[in-house]
PDB file of N, CA and C in Angstrom:
ATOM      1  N   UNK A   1      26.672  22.019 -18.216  1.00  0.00           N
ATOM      2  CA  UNK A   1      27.062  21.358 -19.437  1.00  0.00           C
ATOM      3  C   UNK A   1      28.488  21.718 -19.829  1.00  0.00           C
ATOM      4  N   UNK A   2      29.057  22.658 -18.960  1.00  0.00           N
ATOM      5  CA  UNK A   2      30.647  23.017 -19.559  1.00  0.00           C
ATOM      6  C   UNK A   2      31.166  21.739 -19.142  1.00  0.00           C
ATOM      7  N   UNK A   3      31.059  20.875 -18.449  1.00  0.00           N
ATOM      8  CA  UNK A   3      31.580  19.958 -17.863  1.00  0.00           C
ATOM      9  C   UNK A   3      31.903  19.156 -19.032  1.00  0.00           C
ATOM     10  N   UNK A   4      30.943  18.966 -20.350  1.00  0.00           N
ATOM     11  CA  UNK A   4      31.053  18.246 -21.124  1.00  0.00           C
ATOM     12  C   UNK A   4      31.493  18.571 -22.381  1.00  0.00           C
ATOM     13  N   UNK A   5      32.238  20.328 -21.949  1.00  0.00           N
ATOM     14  CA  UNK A   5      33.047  20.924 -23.309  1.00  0.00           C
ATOM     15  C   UNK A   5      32.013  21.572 -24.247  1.00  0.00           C
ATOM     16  N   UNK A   6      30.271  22.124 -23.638  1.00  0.00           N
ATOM     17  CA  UNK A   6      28.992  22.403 -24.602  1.00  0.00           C
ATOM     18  C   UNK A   6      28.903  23.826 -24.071  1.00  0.00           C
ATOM     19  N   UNK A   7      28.851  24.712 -25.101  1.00  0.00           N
ATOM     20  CA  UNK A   7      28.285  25.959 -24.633  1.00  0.00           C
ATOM     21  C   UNK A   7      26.462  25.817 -24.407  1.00  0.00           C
ATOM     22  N   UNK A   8      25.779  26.773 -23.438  1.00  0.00           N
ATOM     23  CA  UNK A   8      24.064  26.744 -24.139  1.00  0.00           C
ATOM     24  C   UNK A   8      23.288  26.695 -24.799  1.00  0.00           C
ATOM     25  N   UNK A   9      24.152  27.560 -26.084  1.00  0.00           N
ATOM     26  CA  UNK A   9      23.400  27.187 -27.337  1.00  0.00           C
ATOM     27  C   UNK A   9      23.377  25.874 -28.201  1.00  0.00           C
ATOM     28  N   UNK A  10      24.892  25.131 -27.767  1.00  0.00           N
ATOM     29  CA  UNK A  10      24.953  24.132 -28.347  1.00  0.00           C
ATOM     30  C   UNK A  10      23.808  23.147 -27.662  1.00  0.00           C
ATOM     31  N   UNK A  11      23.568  23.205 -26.232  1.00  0.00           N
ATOM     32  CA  UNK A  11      23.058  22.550 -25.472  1.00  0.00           C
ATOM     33  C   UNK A  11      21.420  22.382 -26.337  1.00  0.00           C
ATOM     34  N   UNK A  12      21.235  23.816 -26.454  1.00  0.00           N
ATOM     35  CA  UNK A  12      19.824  24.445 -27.234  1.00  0.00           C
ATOM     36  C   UNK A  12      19.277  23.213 -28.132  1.00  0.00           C
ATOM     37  N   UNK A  13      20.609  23.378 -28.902  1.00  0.00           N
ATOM     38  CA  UNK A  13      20.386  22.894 -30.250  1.00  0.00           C
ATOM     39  C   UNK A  13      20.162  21.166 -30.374  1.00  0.00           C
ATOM     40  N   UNK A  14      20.626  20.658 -29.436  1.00  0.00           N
ATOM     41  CA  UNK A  14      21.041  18.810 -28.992  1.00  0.00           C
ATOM     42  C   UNK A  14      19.805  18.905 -29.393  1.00  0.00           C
ATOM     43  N   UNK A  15      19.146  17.066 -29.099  1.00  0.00           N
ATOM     44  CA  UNK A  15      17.766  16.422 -29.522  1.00  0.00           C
ATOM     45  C   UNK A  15      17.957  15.832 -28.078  1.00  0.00           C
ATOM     46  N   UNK A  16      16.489  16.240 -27.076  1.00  0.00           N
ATOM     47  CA  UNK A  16      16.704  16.157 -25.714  1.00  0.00           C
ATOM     48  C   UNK A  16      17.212  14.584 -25.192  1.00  0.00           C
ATOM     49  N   UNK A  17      16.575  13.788 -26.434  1.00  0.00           N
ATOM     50  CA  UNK A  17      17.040  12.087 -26.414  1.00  0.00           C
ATOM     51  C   UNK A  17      18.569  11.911 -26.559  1.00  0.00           C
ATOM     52  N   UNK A  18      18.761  13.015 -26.849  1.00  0.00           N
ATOM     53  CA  UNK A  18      20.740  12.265 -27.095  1.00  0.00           C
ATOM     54  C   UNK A  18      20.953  12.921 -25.811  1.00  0.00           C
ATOM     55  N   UNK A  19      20.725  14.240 -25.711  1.00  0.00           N
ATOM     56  CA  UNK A  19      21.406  14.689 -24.333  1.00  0.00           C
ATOM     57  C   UNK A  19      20.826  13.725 -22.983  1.00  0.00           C
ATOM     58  N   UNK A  20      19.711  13.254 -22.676  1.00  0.00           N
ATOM     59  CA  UNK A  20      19.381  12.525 -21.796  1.00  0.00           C
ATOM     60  C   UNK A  20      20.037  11.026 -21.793  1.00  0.00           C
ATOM     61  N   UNK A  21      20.308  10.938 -22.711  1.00  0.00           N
ATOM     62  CA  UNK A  21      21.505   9.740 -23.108  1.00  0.00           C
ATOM     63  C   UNK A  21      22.417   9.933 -22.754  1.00  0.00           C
ATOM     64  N   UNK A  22      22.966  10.556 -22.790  1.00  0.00           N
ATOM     65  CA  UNK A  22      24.343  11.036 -22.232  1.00  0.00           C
ATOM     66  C   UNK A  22      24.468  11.083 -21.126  1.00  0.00           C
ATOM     67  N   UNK A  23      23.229  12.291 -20.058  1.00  0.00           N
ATOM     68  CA  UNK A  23      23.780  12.286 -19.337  1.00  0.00           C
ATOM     69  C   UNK A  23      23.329  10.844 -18.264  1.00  0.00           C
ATOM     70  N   UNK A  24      22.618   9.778 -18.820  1.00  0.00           N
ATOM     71  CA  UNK A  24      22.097   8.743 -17.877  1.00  0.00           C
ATOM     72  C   UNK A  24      23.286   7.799 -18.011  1.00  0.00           C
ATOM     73  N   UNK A  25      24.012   7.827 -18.858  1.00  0.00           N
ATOM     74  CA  UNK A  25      25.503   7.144 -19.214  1.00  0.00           C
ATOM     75  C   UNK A  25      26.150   7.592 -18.179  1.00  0.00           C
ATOM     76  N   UNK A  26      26.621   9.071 -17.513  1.00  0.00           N
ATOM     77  CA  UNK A  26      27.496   9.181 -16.541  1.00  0.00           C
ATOM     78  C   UNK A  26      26.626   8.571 -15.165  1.00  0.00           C
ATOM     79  N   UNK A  27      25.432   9.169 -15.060  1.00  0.00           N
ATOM     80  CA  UNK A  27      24.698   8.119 -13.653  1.00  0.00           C
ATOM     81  C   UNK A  27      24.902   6.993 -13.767  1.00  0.00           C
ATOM     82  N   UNK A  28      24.852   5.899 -14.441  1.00  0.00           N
ATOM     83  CA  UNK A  28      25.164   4.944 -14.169  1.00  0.00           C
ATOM     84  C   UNK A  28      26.229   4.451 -13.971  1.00  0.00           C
ATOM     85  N   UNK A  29      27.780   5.071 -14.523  1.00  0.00           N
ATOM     86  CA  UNK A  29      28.913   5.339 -14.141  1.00  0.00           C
ATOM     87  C   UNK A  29      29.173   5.702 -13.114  1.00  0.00           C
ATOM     88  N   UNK A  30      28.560   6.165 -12.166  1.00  0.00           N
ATOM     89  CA  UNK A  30      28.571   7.068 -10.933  1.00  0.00           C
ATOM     90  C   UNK A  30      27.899   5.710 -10.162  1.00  0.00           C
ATOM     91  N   UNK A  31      27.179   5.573 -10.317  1.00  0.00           N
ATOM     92  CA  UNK A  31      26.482   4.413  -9.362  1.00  0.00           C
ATOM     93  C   UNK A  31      27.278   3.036  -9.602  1.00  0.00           C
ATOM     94  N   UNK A  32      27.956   2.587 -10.386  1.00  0.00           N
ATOM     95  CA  UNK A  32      28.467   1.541 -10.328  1.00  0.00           C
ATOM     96  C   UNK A  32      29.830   1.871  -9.238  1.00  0.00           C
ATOM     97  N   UNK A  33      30.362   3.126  -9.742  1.00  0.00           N
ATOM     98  CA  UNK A  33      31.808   3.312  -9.031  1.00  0.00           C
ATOM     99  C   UNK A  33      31.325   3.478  -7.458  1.00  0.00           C
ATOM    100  N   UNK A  34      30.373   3.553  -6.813  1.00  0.00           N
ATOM    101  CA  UNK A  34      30.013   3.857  -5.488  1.00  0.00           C
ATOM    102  C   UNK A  34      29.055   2.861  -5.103  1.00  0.00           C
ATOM    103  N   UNK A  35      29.732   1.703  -4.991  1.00  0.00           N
ATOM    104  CA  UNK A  35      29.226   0.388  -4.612  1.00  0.00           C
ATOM    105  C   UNK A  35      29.104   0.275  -3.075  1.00  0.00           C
ATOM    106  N   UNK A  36      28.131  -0.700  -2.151  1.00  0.00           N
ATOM    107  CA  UNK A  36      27.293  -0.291  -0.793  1.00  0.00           C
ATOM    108  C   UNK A  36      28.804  -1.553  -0.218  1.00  0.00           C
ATOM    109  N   UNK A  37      28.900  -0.818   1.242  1.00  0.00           N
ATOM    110  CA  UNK A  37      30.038  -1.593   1.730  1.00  0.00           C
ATOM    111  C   UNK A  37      29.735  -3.103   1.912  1.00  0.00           C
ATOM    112  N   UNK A  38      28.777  -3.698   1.486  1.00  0.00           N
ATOM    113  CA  UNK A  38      28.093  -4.624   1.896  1.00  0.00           C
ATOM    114  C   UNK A  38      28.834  -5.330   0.526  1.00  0.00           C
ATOM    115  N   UNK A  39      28.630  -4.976  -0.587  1.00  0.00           N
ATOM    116  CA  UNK A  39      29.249  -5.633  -1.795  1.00  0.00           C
ATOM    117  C   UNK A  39      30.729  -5.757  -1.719  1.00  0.00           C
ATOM    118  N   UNK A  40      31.756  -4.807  -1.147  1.00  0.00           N
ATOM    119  CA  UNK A  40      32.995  -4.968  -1.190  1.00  0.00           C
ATOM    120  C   UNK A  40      33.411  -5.587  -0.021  1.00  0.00           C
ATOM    121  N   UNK A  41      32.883  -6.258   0.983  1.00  0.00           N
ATOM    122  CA  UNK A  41      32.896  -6.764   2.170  1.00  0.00           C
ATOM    123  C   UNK A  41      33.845  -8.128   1.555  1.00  0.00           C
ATOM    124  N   UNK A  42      34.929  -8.490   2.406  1.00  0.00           N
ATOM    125  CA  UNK A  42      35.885  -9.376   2.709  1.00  0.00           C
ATOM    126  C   UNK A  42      35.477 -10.814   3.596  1.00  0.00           C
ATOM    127  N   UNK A  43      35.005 -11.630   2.920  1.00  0.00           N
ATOM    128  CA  UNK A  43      34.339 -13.102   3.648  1.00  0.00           C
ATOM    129  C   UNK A  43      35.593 -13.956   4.194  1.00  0.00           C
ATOM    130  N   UNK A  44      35.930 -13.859   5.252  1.00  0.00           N
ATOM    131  CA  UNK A  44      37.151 -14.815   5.763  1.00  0.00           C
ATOM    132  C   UNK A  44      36.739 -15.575   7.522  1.00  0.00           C
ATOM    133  N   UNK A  45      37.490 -16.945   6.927  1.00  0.00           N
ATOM    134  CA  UNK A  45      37.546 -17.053   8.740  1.00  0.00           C
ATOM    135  C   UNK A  45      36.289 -18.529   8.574  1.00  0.00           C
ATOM    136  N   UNK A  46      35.627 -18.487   9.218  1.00  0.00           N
ATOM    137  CA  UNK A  46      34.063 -19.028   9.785  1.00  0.00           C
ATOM    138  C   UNK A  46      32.770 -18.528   9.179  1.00  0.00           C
ATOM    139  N   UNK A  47      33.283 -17.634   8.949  1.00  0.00           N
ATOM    140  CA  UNK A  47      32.142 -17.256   8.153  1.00  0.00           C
ATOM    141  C   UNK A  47      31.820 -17.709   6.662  1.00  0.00           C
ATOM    142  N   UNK A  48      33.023 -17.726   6.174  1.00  0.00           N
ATOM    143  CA  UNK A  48      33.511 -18.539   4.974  1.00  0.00           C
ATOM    144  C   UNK A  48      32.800 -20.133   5.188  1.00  0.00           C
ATOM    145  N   UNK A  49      33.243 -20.546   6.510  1.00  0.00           N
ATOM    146  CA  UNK A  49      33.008 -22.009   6.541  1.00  0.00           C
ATOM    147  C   UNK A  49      31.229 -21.948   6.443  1.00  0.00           C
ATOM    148  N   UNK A  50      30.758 -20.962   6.914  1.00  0.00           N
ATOM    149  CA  UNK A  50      29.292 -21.031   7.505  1.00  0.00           C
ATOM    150  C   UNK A  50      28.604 -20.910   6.010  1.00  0.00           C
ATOM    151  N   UNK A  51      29.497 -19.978   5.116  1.00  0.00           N
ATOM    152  CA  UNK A  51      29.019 -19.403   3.735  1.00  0.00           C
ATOM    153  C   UNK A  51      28.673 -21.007   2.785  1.00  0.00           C
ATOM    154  N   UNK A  52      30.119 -21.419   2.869  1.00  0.00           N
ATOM    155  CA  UNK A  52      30.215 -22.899   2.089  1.00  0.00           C
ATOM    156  C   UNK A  52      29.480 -24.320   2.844  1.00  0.00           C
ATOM    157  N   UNK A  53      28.830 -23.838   3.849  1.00  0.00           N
ATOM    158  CA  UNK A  53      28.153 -24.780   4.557  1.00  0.00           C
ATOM    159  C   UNK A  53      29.003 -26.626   5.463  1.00  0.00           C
ATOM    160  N   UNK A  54      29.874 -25.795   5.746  1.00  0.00           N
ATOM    161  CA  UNK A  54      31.129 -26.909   6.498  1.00  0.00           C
ATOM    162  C   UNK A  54      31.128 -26.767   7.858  1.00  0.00           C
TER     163      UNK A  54
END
């Protein structure tokens, strides 16, 4: 939790719903930024034609 500037006790003291809030906010931040090479894949050429059906 230093990561997020919290000593333990402060940690103690949170309401486990805000802290689990929080930290499911950075997972999903994390999972969007580490997208499968399949999504950033570059469609050119024939394949394009095959995509648009020409």
């Amino acid at each position: 939790m230093m990561h997020y500037g919290w000593t333990l006790t402060e940690v103690k003291e949170q309401p486990y719903f805000q802290l689990l809030s929080i930290l499911n906010e950075d997972d999903k931040k994390d999972k969007q930024k580490t997208k499968t090479k399949k999504e950033q894949e570059v469609i050119k050429g024939k394949d394009l034609i095959k995509l648009f059906g020409g």
